[in-house]
PDB file of N, CA and C in Angstrom:
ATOM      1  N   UNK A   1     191.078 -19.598  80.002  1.00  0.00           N
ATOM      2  CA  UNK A   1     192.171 -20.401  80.480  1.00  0.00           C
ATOM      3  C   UNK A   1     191.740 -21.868  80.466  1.00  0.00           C
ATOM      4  N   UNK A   2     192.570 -22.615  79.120  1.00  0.00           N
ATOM      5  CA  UNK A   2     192.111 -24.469  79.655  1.00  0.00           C
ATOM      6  C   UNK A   2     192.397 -24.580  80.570  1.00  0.00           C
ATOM      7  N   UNK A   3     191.695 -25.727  81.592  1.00  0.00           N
ATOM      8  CA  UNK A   3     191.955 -26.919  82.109  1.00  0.00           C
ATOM      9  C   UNK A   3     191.793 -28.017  82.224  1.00  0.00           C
ATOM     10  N   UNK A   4     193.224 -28.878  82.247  1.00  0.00           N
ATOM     11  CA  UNK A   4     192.705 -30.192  81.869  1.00  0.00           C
ATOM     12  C   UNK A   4     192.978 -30.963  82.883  1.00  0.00           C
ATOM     13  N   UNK A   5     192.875 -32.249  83.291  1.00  0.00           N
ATOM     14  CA  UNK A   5     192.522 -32.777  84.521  1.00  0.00           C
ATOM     15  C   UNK A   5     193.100 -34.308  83.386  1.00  0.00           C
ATOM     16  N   UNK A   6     194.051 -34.605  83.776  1.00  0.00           N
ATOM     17  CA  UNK A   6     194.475 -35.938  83.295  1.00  0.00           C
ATOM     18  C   UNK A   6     194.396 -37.056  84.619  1.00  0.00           C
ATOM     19  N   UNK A   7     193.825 -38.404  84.591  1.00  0.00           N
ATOM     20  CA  UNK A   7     193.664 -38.804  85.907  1.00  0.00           C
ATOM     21  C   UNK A   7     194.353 -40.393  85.201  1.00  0.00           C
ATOM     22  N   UNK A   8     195.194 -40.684  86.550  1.00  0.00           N
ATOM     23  CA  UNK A   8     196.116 -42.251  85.774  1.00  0.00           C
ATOM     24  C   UNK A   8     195.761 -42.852  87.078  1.00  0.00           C
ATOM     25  N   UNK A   9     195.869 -44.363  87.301  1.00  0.00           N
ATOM     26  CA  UNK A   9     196.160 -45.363  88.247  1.00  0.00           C
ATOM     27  C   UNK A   9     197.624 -44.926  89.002  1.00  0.00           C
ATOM     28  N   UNK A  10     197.657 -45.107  90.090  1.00  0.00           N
ATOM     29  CA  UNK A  10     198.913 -44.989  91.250  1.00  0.00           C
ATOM     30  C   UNK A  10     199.713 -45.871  91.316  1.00  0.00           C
ATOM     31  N   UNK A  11     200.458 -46.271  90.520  1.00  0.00           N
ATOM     32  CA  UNK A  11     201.119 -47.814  90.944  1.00  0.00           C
ATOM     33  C   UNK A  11     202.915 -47.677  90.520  1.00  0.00           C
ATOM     34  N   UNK A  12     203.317 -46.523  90.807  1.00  0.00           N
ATOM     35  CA  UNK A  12     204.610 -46.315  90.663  1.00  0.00           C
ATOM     36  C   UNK A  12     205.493 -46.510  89.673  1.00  0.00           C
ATOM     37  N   UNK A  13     204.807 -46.634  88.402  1.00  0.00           N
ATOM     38  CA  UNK A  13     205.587 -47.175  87.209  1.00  0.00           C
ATOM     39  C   UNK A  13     205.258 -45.672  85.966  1.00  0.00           C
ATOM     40  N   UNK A  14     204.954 -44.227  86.684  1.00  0.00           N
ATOM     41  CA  UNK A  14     205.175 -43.398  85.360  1.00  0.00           C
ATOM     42  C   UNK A  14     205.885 -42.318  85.956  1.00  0.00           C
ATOM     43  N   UNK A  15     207.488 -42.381  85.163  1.00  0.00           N
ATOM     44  CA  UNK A  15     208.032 -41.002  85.733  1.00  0.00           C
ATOM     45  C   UNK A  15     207.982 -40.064  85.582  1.00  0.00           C
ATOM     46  N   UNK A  16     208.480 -38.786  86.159  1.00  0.00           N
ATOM     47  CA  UNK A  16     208.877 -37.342  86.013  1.00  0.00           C
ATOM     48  C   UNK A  16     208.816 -37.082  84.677  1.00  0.00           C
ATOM     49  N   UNK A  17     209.893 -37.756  83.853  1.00  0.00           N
ATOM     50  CA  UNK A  17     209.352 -37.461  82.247  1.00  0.00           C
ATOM     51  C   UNK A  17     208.609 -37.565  81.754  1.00  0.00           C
ATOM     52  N   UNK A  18     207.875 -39.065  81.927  1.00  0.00           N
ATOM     53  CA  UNK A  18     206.465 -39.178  81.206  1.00  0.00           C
ATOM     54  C   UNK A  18     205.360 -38.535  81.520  1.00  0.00           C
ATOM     55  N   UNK A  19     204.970 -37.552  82.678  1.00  0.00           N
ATOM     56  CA  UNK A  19     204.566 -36.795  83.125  1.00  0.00           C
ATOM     57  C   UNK A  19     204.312 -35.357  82.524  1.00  0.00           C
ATOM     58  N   UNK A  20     206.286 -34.975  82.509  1.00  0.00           N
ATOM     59  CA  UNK A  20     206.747 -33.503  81.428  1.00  0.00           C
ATOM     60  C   UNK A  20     205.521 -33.876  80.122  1.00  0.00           C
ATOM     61  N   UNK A  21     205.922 -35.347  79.719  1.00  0.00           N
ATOM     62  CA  UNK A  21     205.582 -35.308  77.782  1.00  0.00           C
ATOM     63  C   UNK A  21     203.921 -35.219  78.215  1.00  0.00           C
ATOM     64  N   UNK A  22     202.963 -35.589  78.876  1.00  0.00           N
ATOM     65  CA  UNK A  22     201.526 -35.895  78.868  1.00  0.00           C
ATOM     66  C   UNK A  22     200.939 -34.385  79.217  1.00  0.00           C
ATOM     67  N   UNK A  23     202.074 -33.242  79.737  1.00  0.00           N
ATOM     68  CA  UNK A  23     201.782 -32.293  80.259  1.00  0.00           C
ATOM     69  C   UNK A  23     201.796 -31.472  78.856  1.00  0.00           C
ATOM     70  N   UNK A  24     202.732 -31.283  78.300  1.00  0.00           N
ATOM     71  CA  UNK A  24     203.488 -30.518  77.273  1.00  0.00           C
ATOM     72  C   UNK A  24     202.566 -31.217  76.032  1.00  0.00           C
ATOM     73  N   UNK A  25     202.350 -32.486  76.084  1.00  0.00           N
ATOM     74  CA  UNK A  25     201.290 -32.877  74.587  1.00  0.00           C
ATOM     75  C   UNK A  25     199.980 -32.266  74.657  1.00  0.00           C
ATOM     76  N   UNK A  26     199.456 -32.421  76.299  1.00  0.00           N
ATOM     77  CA  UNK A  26     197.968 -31.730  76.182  1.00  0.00           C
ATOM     78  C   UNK A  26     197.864 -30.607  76.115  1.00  0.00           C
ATOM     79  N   UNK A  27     199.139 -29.176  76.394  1.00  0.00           N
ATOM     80  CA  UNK A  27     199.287 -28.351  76.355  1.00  0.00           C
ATOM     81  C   UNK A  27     199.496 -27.867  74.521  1.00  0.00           C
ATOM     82  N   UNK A  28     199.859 -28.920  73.927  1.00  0.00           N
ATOM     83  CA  UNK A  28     200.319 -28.907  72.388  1.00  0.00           C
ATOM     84  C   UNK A  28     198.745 -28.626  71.308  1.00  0.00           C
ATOM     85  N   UNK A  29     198.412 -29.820  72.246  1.00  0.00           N
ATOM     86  CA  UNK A  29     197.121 -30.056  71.693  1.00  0.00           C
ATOM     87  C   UNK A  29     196.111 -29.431  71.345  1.00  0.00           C
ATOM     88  N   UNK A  30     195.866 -28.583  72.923  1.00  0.00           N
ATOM     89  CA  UNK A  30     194.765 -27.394  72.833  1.00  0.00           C
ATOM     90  C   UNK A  30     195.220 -26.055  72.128  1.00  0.00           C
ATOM     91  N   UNK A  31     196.824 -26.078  71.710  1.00  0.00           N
ATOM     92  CA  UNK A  31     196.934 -24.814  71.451  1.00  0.00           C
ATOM     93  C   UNK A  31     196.815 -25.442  69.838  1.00  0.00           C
ATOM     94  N   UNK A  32     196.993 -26.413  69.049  1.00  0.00           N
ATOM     95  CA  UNK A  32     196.812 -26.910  67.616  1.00  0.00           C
ATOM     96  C   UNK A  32     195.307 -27.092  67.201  1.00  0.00           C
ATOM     97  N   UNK A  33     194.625 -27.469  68.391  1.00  0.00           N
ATOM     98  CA  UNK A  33     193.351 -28.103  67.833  1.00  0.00           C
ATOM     99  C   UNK A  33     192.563 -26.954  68.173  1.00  0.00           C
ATOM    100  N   UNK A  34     192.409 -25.973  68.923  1.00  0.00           N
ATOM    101  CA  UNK A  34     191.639 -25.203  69.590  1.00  0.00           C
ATOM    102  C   UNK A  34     192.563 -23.582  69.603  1.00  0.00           C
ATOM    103  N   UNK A  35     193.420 -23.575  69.434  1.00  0.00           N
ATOM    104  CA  UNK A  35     194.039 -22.445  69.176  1.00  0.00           C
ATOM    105  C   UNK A  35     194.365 -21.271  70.591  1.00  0.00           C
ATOM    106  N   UNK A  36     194.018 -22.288  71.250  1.00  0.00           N
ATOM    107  CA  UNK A  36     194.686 -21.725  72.924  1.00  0.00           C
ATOM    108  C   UNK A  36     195.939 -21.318  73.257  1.00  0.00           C
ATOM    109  N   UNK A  37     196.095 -20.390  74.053  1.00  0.00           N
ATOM    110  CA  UNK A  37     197.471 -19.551  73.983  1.00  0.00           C
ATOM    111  C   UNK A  37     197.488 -21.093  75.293  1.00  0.00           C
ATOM    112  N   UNK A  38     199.305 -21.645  75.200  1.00  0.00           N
ATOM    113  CA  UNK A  38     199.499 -22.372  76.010  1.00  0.00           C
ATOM    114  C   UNK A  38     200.160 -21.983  77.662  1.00  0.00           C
ATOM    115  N   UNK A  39     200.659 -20.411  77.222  1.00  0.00           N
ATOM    116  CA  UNK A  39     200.970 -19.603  78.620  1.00  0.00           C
ATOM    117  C   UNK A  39     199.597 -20.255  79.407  1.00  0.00           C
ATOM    118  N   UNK A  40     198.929 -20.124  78.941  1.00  0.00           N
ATOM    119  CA  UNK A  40     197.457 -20.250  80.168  1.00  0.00           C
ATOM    120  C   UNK A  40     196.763 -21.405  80.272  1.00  0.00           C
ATOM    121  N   UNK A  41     197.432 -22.238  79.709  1.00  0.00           N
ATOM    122  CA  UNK A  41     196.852 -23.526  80.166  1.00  0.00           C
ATOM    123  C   UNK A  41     197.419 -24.633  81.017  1.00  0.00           C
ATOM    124  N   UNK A  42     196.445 -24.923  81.647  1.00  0.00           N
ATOM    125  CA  UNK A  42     196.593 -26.199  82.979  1.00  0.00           C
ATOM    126  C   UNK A  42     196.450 -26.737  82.880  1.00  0.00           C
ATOM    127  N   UNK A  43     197.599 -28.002  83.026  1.00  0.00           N
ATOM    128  CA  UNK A  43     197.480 -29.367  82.957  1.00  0.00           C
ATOM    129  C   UNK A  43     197.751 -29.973  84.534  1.00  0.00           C
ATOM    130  N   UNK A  44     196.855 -30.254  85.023  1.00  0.00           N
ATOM    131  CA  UNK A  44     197.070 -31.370  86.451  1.00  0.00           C
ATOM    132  C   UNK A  44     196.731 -32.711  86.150  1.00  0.00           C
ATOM    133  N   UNK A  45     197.426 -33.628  86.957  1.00  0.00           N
ATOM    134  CA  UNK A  45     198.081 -35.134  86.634  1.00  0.00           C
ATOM    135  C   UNK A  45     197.308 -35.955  87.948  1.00  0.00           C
ATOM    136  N   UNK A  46     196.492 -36.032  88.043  1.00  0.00           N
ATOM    137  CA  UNK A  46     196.288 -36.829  89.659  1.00  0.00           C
ATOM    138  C   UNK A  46     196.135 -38.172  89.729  1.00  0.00           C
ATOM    139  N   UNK A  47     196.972 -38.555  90.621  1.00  0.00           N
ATOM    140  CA  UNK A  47     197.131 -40.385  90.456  1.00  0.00           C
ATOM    141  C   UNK A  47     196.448 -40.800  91.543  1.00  0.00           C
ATOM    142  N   UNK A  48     195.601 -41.728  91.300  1.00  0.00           N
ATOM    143  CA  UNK A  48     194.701 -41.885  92.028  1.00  0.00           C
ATOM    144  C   UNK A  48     195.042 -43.847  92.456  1.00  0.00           C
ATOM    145  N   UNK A  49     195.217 -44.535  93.937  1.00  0.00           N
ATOM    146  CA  UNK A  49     195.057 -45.534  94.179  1.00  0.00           C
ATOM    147  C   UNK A  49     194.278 -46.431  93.345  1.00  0.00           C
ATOM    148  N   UNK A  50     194.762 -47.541  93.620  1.00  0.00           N
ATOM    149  CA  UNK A  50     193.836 -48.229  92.404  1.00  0.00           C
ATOM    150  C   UNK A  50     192.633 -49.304  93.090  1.00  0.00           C
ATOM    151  N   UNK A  51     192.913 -49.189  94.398  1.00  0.00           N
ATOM    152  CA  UNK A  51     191.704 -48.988  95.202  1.00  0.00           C
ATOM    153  C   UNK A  51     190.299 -48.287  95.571  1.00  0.00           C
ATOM    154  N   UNK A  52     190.940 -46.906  94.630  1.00  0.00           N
ATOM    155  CA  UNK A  52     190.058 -46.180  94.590  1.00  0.00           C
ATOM    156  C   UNK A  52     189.024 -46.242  93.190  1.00  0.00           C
ATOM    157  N   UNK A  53     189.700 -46.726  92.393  1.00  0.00           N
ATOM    158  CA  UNK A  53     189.360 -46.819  90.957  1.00  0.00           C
ATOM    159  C   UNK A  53     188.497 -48.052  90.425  1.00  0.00           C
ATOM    160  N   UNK A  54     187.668 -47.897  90.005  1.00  0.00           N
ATOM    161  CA  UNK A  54     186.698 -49.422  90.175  1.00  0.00           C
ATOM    162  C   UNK A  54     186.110 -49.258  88.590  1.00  0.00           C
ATOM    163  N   UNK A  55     185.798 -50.233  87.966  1.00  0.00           N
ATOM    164  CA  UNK A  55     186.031 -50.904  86.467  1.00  0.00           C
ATOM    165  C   UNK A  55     184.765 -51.680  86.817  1.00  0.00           C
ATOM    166  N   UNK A  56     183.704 -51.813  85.578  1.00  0.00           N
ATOM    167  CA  UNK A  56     183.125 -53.004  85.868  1.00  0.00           C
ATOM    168  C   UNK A  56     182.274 -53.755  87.431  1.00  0.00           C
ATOM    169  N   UNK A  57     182.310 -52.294  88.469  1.00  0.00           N
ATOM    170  CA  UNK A  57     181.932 -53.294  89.482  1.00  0.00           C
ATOM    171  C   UNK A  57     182.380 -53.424  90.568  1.00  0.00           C
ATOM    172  N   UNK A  58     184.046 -53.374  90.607  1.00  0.00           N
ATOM    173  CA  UNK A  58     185.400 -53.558  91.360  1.00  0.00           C
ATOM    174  C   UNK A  58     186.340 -52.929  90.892  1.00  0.00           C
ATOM    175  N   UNK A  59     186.954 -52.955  91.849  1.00  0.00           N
ATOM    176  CA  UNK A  59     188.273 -52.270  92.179  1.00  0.00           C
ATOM    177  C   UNK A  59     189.279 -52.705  90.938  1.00  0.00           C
ATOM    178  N   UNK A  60     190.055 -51.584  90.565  1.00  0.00           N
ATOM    179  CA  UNK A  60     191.618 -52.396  89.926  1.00  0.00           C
ATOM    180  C   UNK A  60     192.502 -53.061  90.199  1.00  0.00           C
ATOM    181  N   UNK A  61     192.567 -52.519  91.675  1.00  0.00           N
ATOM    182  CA  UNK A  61     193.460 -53.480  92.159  1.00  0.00           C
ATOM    183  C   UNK A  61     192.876 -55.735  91.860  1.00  0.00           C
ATOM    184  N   UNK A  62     191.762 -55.171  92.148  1.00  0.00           N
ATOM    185  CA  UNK A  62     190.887 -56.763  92.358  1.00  0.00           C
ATOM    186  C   UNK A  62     190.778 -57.425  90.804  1.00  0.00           C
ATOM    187  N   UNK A  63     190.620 -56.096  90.006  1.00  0.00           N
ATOM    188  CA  UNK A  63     190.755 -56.811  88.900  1.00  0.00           C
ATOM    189  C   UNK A  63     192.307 -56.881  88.134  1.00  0.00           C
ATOM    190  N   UNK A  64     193.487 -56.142  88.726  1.00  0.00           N
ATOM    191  CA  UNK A  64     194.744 -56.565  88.650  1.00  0.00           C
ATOM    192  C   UNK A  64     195.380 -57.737  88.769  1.00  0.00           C
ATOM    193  N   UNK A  65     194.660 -58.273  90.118  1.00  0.00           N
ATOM    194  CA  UNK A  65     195.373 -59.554  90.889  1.00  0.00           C
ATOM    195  C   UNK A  65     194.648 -60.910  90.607  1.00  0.00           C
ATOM    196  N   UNK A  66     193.528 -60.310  89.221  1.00  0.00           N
ATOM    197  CA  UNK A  66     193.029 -61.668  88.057  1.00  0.00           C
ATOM    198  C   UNK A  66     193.639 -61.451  86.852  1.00  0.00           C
ATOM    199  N   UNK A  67     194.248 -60.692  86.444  1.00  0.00           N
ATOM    200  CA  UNK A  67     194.871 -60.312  85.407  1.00  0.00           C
ATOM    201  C   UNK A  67     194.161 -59.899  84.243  1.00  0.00           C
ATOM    202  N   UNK A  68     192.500 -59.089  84.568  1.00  0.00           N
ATOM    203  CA  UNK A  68     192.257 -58.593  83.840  1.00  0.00           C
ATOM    204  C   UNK A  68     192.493 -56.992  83.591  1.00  0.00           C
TER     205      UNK A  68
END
C-alpha cells in the first residue's frame, strides 16, 4: 500500500480542488510510474504554519515579510 505524505505552507490560498487534483495526480502517478493498484493508495495533504517551516535559517513567514 503507497503512502504519500504531500506537505504545503498554511496560508489559505489552496482549495478543495486543488487539493482533489494533487491527490488524484499522485495517485496517477504511482499507479503509471510504479504500477500500483490506486484502490490502495494514500495520499495525505498536511499544511503546515509557516511559522513552523524554516528555509535557510528562518522561518517563512520571516522570510515572506522580506519578500524572499
Amino acid at each position: 500500500m503507497p503512502y504519500v505524505n504531500i506537505k504545503i505552507t498554511r496560508e489559505g490560498n489552496v482549495s478543495p480542488a486543488q487539493k482533489a487534483r494533487l491527490i488524484q495526480g499522485a495517485t496517477e502517478l504511482l499507479r503509471d510510474v510504479l504500477g500500483k493498484n490506486p484502490a490502495t493508495t494514500v495520499v495525505v495533504i498536511d499544511e503546515v504554519d509557516t511559522d513552523n517551516w524554516g528555509i535557510g535559517g528562518e522561518s517563512v513567514t520571516s522570510r515572506r515579510k522580506k519578500g524572499i
